[in-house]
N, C-alpha and C. Protein backbone atom coordinates (compact mmCIF):
# COMPACT_ATOMS: atom_id res chain seq x y z
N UNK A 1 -98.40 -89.48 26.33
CA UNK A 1 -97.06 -89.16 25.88
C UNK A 1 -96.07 -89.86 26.82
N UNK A 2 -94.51 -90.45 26.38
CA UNK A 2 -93.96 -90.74 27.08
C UNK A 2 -92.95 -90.39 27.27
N UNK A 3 -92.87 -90.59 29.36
CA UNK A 3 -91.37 -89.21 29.33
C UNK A 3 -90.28 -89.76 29.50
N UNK A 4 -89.37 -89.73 28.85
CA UNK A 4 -88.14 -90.27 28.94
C UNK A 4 -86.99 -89.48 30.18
N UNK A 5 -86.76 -90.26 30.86
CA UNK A 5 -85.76 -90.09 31.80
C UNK A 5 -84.49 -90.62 31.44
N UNK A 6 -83.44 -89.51 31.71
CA UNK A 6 -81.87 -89.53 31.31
C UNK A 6 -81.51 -89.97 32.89
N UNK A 7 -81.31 -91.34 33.13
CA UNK A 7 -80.73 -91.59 34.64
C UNK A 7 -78.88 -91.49 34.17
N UNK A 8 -78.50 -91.69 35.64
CA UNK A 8 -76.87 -91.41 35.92
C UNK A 8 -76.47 -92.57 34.97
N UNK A 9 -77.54 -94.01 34.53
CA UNK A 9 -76.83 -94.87 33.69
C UNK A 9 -77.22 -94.66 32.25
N UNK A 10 -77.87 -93.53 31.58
CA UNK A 10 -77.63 -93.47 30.50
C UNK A 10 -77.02 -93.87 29.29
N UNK A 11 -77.20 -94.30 28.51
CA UNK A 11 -76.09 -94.27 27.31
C UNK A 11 -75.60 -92.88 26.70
N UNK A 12 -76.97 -92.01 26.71
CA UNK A 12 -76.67 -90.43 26.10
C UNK A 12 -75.99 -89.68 26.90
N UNK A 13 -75.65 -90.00 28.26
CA UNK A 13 -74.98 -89.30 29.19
C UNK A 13 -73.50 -88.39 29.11
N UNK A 14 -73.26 -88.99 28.34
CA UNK A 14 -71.58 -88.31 27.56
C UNK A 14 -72.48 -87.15 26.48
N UNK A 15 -73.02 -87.56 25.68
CA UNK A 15 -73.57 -86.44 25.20
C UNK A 15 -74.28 -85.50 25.82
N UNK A 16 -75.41 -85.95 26.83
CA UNK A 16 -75.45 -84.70 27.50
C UNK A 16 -74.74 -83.41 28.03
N UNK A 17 -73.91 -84.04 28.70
CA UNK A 17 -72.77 -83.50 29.43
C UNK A 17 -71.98 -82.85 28.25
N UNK A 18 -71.84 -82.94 27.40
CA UNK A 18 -70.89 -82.21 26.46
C UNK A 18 -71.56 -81.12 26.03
N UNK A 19 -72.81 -81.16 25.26
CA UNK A 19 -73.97 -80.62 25.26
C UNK A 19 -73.74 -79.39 26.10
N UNK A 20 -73.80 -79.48 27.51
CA UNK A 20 -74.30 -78.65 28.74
C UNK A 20 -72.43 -77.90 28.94
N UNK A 21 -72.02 -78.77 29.01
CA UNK A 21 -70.75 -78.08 29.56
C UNK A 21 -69.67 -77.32 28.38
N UNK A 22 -69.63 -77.43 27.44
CA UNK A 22 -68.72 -77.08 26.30
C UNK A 22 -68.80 -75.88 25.67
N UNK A 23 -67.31 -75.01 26.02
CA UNK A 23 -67.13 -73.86 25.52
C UNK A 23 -67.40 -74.03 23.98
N UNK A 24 -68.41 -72.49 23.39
CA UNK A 24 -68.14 -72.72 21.94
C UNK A 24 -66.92 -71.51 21.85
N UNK A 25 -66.37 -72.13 21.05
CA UNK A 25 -65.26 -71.31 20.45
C UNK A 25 -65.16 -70.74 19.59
N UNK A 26 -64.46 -69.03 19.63
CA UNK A 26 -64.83 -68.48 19.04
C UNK A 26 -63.41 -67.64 18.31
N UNK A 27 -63.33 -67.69 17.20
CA UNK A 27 -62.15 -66.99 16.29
C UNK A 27 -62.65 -65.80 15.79
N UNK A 28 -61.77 -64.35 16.13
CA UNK A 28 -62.50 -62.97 15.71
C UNK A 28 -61.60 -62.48 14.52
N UNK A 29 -62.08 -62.27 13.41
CA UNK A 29 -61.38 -61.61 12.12
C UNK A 29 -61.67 -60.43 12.04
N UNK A 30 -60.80 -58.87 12.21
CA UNK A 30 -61.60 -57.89 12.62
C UNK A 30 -60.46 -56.67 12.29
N UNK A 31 -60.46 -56.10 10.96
CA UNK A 31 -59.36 -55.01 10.80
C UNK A 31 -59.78 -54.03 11.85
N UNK A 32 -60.03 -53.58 12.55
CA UNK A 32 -60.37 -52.48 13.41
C UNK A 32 -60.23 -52.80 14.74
N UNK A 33 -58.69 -52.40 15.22
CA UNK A 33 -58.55 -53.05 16.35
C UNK A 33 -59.94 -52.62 17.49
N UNK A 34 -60.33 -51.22 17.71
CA UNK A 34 -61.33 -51.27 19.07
C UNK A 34 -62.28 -52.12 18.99
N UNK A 35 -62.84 -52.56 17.49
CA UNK A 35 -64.10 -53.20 17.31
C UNK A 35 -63.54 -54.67 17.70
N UNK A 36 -62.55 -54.79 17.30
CA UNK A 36 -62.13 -56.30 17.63
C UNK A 36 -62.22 -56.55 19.04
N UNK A 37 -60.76 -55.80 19.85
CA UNK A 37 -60.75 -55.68 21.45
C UNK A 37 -62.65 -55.99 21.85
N UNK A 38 -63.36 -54.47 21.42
CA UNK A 38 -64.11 -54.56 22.00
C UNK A 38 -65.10 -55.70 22.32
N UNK A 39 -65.11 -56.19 20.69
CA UNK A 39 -66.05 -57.93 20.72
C UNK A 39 -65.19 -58.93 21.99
N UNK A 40 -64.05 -58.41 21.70
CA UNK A 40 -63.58 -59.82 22.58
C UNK A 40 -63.68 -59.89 23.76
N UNK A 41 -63.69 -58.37 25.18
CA UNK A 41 -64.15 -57.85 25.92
C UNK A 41 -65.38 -58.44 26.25
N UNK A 42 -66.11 -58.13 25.10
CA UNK A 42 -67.28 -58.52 25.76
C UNK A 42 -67.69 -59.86 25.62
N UNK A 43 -67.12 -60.85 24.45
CA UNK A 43 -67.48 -62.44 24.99
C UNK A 43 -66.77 -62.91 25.84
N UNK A 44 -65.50 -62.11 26.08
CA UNK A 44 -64.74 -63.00 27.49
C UNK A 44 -65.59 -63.19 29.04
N UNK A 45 -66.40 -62.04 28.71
CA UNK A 45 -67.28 -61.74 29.73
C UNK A 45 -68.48 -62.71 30.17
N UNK A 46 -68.69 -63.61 28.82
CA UNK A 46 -69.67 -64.58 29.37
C UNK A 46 -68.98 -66.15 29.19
N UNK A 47 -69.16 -66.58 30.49
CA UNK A 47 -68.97 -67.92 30.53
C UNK A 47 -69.02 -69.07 29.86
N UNK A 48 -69.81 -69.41 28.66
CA UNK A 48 -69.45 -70.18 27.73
C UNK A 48 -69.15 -70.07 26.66
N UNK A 49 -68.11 -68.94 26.58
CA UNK A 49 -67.67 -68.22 25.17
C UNK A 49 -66.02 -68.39 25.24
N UNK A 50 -65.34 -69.19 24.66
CA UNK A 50 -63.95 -69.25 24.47
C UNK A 50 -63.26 -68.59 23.18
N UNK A 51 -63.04 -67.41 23.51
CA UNK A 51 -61.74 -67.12 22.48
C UNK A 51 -60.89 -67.44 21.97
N UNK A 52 -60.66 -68.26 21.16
CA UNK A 52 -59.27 -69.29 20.57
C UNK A 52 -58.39 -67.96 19.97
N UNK A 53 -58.87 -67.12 19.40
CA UNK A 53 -57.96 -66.23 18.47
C UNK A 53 -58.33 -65.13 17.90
N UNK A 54 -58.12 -63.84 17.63
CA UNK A 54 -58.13 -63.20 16.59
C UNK A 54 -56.97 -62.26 15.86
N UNK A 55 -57.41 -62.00 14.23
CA UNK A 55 -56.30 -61.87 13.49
C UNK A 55 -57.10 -60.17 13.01
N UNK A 56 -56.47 -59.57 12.60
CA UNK A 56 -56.51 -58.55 11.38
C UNK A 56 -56.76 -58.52 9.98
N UNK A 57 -56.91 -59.70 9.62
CA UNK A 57 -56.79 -59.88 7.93
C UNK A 57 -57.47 -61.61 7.97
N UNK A 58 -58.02 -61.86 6.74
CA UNK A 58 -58.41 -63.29 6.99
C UNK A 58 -56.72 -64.13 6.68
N UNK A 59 -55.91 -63.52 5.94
CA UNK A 59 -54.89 -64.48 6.12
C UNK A 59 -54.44 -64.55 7.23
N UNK A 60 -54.41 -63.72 8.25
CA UNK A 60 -53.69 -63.64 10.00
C UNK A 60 -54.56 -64.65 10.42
N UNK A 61 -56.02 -64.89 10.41
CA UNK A 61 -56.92 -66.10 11.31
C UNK A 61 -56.66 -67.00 9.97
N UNK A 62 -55.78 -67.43 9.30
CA UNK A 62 -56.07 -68.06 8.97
C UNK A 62 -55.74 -69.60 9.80
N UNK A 63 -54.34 -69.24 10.20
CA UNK A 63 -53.69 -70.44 11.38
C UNK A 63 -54.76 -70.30 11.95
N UNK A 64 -54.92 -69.80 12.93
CA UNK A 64 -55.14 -70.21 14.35
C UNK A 64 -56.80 -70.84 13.82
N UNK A 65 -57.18 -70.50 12.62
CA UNK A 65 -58.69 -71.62 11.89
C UNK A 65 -58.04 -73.13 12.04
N UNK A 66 -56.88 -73.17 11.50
CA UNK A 66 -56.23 -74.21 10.96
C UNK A 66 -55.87 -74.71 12.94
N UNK A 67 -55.65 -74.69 13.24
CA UNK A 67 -54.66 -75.39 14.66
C UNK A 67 -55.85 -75.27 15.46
N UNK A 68 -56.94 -74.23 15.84
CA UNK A 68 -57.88 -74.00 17.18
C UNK A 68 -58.84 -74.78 16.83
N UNK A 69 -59.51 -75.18 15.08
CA UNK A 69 -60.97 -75.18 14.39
C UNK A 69 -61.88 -74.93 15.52
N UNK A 70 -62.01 -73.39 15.54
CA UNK A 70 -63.30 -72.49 16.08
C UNK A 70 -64.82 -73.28 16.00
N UNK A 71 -65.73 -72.80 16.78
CA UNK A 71 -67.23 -73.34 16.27
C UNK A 71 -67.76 -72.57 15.69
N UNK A 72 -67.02 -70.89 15.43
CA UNK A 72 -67.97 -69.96 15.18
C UNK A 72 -66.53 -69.05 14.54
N UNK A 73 -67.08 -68.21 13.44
CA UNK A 73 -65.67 -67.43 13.46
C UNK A 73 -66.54 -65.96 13.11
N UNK A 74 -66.61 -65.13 13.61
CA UNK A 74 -66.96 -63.42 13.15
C UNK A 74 -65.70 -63.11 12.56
N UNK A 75 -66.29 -62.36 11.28
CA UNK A 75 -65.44 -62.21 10.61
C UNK A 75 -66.24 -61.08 9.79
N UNK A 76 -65.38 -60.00 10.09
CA UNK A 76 -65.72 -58.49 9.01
C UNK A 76 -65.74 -58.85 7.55
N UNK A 77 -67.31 -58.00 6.97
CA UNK A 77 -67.40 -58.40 5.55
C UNK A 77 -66.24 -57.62 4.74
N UNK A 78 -65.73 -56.52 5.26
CA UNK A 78 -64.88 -55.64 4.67
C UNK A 78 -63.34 -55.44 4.84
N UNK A 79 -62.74 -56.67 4.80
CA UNK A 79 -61.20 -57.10 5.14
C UNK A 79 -60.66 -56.22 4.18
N UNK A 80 -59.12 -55.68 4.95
CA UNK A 80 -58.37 -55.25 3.69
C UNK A 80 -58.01 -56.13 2.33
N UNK A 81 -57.23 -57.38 3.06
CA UNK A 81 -57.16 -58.39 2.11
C UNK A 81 -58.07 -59.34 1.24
N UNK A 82 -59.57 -59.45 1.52
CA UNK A 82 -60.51 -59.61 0.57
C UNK A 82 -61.01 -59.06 -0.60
């Protein structure tokens, strides 16, 4: 088998590094404020979790979808406005 070594002159080296270092971001849609707070509490808490936003209604996240584009969005199946 052959092992491939990623040296400092890489070509994939930008991708690595993005790979390894890059907040995913995360947009919370969540009529219930404690459940919301509380999710957000607790991903602020780990280090590669960025909070861009959360709304109350999917029309409230709907900007900050539009201006942040999240990598991930939680989003309650049971919105008022759905």
């Amino acid at each position: 088998m052959m092992k491939r070594n990623f040296s400092l002159h890489s070509p994939l080296k930008p991708l690595i590094i993005l790979l390894v270092f890059r907040f995913m971001k995360i947009l919370i849609i969540e009529n219930e404020t404690l459940v919301r707070v509380g999710v957000c509490a607790i991903l602020n808490a780990e280090k590669d979790f960025e909070i861009v936003g959360d709304a109350r209604t999917s029309a409230e996240g709907f900007r900050p979808f539009q201006e942040k584009r999240p990598d991930v969005v939680l989003m309650s199946l049971r919105l008022p406005d759905t």
